[in-house]
N, C-alpha and C. Protein backbone atom coordinates (compact mmCIF):
# COMPACT_ATOMS: atom_id res chain seq x y z
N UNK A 1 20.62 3.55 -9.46
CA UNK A 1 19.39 3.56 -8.68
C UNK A 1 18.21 3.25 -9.61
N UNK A 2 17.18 2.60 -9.39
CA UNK A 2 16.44 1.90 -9.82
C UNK A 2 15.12 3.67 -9.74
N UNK A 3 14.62 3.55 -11.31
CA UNK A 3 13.92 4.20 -11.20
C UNK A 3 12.23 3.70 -10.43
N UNK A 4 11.23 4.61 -10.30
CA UNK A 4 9.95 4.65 -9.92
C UNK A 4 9.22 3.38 -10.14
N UNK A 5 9.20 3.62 -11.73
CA UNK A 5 8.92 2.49 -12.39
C UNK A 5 9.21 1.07 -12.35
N UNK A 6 10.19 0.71 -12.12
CA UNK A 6 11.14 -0.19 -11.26
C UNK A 6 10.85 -0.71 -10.14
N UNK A 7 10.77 0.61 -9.17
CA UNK A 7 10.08 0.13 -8.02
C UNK A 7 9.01 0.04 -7.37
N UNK A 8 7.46 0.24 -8.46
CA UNK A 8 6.08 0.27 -7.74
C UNK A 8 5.97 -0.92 -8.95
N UNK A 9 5.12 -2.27 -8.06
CA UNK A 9 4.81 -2.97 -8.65
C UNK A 9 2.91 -3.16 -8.21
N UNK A 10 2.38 -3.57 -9.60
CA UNK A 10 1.19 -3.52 -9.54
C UNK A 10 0.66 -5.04 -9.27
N UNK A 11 0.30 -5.34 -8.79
CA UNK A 11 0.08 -6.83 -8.30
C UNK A 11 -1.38 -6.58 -7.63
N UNK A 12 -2.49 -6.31 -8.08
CA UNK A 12 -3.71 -5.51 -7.25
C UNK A 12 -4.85 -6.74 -7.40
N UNK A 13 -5.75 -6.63 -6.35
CA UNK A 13 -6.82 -7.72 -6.77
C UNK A 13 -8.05 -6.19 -7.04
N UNK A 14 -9.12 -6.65 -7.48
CA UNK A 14 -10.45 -5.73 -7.33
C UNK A 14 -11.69 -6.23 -7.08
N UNK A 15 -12.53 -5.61 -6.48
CA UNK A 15 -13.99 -6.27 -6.14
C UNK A 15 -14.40 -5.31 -4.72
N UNK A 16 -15.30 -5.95 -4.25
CA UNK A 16 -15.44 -5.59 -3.40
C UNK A 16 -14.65 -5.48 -2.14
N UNK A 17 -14.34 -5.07 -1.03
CA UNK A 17 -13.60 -5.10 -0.48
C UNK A 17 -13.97 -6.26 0.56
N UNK A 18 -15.25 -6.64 0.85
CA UNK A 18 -15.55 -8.26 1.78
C UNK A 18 -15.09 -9.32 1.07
N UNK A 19 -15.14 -9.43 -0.13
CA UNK A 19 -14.77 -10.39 -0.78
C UNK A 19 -13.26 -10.51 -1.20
N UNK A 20 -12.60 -9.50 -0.98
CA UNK A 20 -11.34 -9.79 -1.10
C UNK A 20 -10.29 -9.71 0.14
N UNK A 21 -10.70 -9.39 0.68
CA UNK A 21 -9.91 -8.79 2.55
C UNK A 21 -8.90 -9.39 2.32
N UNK A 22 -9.12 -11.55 2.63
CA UNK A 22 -8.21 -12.14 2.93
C UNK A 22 -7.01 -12.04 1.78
N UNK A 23 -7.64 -12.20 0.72
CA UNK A 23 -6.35 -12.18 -0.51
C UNK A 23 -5.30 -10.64 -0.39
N UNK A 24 -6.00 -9.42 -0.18
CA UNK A 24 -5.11 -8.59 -0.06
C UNK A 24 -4.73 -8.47 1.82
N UNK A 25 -4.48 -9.30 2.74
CA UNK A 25 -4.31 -9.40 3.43
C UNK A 25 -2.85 -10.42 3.39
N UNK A 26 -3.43 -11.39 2.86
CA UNK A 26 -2.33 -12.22 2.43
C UNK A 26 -0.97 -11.87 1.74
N UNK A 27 -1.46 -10.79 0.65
CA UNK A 27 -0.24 -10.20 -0.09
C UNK A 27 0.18 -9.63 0.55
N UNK A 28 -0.47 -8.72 1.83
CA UNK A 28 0.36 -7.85 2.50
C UNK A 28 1.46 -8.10 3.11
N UNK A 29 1.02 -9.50 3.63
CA UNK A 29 1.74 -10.35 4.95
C UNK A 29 2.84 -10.99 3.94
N UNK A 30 3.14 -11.03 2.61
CA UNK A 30 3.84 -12.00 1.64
C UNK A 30 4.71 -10.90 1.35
N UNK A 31 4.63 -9.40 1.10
CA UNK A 31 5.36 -8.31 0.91
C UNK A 31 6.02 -8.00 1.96
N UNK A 32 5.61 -8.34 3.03
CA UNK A 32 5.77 -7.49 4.84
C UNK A 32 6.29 -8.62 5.70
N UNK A 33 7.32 -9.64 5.07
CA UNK A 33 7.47 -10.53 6.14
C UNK A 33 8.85 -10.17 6.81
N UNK A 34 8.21 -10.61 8.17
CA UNK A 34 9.82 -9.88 9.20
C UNK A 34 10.72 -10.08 9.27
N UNK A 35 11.21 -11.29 8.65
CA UNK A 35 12.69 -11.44 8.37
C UNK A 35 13.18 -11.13 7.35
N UNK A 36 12.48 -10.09 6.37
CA UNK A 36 12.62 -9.36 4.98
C UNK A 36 12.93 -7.97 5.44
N UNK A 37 11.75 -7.42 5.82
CA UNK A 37 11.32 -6.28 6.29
C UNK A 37 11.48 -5.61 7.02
N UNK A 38 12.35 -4.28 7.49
CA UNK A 38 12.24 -3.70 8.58
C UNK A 38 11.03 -2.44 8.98
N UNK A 39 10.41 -1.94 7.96
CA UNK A 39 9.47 -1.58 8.01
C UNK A 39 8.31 -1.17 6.88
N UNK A 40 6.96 -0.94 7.29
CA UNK A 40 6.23 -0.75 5.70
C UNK A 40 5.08 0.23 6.14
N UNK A 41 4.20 0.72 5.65
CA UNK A 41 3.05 1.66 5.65
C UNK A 41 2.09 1.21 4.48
N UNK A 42 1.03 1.05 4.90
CA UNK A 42 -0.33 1.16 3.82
C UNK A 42 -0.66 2.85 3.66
N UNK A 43 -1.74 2.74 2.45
CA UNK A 43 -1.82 4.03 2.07
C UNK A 43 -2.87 3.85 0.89
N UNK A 44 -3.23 5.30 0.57
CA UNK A 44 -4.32 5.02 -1.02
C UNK A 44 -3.84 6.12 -1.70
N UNK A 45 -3.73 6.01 -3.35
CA UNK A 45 -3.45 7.24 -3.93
C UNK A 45 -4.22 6.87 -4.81
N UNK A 46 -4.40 7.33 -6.91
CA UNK A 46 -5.25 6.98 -7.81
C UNK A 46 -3.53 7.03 -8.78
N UNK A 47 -2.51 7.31 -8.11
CA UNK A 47 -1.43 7.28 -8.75
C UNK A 47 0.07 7.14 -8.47
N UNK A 48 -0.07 5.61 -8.20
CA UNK A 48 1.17 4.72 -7.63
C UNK A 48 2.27 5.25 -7.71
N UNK A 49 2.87 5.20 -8.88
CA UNK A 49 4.09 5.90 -9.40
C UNK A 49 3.90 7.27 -9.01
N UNK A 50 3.79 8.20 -9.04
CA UNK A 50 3.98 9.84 -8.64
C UNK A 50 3.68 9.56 -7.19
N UNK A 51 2.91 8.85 -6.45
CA UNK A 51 3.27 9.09 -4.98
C UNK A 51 4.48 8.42 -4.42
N UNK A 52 4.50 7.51 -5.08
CA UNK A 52 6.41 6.79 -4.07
C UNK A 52 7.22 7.66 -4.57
N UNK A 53 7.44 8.17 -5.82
CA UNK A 53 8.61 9.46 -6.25
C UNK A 53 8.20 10.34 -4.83
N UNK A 54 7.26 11.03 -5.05
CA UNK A 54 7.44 12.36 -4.50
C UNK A 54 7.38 12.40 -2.65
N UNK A 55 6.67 11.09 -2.62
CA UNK A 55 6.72 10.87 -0.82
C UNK A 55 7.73 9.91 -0.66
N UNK A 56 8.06 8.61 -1.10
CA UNK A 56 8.02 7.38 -0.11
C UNK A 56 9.68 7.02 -0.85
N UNK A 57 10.10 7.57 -2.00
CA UNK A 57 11.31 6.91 -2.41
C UNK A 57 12.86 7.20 -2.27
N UNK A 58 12.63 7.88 -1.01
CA UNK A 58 13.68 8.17 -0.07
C UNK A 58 14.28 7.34 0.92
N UNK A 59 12.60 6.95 1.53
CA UNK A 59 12.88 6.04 2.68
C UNK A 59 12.11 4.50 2.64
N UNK A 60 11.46 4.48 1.75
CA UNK A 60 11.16 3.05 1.38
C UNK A 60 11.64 2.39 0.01
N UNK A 61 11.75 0.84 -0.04
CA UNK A 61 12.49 0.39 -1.01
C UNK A 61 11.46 0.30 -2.55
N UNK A 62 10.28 0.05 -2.18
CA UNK A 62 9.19 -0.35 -3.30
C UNK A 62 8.00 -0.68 -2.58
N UNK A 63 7.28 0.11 -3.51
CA UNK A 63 5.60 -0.53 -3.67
C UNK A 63 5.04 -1.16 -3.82
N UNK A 64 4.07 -1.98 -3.41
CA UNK A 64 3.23 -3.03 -3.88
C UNK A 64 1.65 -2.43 -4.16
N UNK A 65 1.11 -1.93 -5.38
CA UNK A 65 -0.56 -1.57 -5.66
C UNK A 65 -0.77 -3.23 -5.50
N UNK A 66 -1.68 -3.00 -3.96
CA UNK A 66 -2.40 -4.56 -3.97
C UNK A 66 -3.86 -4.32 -3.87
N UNK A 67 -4.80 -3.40 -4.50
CA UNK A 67 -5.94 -3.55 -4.66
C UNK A 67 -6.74 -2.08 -5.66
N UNK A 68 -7.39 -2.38 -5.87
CA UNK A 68 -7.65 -1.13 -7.06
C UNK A 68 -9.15 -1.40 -6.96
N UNK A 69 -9.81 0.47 -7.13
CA UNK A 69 -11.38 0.17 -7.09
C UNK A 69 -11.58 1.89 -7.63
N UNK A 70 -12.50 1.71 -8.17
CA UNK A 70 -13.57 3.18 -8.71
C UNK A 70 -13.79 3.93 -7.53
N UNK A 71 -14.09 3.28 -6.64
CA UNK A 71 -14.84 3.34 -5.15
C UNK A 71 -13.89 4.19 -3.97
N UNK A 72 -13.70 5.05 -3.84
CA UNK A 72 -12.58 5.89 -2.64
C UNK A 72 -13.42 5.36 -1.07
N UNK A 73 -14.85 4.87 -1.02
CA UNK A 73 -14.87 4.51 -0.05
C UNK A 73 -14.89 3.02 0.15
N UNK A 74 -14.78 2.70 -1.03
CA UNK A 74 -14.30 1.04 -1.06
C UNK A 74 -12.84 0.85 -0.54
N UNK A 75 -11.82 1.56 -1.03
CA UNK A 75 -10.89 1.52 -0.76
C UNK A 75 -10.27 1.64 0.50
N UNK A 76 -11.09 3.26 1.14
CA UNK A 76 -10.88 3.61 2.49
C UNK A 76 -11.42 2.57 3.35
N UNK A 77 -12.37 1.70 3.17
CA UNK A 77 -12.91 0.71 4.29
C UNK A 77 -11.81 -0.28 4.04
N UNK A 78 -11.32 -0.46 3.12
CA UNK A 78 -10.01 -1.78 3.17
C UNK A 78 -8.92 -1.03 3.86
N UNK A 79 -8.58 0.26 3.37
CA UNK A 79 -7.03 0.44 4.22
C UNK A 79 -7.64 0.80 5.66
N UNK A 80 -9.01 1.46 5.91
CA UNK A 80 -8.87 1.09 7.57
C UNK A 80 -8.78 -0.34 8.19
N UNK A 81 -9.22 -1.46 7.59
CA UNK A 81 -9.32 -2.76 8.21
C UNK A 81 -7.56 -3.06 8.39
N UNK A 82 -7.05 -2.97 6.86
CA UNK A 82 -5.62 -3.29 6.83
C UNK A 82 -5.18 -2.60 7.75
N UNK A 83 -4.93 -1.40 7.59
CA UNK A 83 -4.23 -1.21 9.28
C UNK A 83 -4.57 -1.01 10.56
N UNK A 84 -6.16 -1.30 10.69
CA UNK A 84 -6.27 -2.15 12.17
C UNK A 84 -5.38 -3.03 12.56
N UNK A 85 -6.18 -4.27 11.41
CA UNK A 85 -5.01 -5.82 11.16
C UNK A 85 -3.48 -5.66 11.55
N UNK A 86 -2.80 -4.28 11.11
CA UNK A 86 -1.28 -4.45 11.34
C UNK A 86 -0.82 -3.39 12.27
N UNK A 87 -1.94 -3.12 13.03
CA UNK A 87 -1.29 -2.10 14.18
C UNK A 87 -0.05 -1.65 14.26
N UNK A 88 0.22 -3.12 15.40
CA UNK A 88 1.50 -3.13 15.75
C UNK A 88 2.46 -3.09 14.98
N UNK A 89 2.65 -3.82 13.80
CA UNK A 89 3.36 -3.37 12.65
C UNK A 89 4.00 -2.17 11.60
N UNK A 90 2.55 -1.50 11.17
CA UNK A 90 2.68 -0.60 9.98
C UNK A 90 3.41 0.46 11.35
N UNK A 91 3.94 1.28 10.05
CA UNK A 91 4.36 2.79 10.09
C UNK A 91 3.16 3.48 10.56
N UNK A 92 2.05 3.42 10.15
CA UNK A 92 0.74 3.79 9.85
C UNK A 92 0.37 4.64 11.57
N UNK A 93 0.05 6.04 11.75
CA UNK A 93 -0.02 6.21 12.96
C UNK A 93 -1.59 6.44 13.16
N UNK A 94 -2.46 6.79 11.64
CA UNK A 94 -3.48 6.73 11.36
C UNK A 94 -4.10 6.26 10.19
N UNK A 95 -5.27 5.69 9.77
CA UNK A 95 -5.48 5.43 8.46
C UNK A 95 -5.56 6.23 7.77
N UNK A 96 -5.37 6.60 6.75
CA UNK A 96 -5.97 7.51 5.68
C UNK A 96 -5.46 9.15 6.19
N UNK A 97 -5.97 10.20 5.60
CA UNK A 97 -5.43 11.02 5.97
C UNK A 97 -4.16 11.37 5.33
N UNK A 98 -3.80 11.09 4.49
CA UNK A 98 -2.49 11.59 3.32
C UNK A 98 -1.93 12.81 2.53
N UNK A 99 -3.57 13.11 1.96
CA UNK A 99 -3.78 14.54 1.22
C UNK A 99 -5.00 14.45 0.54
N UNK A 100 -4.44 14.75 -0.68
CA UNK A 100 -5.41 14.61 -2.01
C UNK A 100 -5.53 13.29 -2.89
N UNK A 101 -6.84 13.01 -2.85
CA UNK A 101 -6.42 11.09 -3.60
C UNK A 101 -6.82 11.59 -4.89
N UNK A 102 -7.28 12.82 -5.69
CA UNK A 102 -7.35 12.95 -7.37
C UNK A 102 -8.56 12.30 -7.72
N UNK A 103 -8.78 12.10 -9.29
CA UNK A 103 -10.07 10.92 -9.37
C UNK A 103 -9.41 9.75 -10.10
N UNK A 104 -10.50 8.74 -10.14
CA UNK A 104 -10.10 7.09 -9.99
C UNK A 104 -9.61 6.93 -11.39
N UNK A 105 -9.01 5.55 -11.30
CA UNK A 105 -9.09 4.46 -10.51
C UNK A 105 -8.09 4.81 -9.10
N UNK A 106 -8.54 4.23 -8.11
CA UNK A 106 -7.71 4.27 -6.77
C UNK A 106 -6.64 3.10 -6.36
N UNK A 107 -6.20 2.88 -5.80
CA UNK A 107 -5.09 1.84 -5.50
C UNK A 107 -4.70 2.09 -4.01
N UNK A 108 -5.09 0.81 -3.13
CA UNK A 108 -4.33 0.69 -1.90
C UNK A 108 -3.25 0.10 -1.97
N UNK A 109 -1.97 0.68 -1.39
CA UNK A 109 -0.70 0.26 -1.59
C UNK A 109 0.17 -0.27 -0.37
N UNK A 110 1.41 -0.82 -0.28
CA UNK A 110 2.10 -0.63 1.25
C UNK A 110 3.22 -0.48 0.08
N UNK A 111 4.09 0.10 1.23
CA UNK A 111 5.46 0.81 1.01
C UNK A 111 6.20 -0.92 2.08
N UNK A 112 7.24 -0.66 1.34
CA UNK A 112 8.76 -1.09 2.36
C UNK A 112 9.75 -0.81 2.25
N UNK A 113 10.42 -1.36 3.66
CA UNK A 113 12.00 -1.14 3.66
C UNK A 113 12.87 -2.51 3.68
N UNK A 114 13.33 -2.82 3.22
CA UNK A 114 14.05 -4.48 3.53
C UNK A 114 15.08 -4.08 4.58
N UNK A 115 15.24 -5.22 5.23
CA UNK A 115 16.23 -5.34 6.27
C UNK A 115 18.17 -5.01 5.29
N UNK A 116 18.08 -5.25 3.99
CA UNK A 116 19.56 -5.15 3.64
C UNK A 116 19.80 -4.28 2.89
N UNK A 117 18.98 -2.91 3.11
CA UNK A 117 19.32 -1.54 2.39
C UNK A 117 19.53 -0.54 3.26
């Protein structure tokens, strides 16, 4: 089994969050495609690795950190847009709302599951 490390990959853009929407929108949709994917969740932590261990690496395959900011409300305005954008899609039954996000740097992430695990 593939450790943590292994499986959260950091691939993040940073800036503002207007100026980047489409690019981390794009990655999402490039991580999350449906004939890959059977399912995924967005999310924010300040620490990629210790949250897929202790939440997500049971039932999802790997992480993608696709955006990083100082800013917790920079961040929170991107993962609410992102999962507006994927309603119908994400796991996501609300935005945000996780626990404790710690202090920065922050990282919005999505989780998945591939269709052949």
């Amino acid at each position: 089994m593939k450790t943590a490390e292994e499986r959260v990959i950091y691939n993040y853009c940073t800036g503002k969050p207007s100026a980047v929407v489409s690019d981390v929108l794009r990655s999402i949709s490039a991580y999350t495609r449906e004939d890959r994917v059977r399912f995924f969740k967005i999310g924010i932590t300040n620490d990629p690795d210790r949250r897929f261990q202790e939440a997500y690496s049971r039932h999802y395959d790997k992480m993608f950190a696709v955006y990083q900011s100082t800013s917790i409300d920079s961040v929170s305005r991107l993962e609410d847009e992102l999962v507006e954008h994927n309603r119908d899609l994400a796991d996501n039954i609300v935005a945000g709302g996780g626990g404790s996000i710690g202090s920065p740097p922050y990282y919005l992430y999505v989780v998945v599951k591939y269709n052949d695990r």
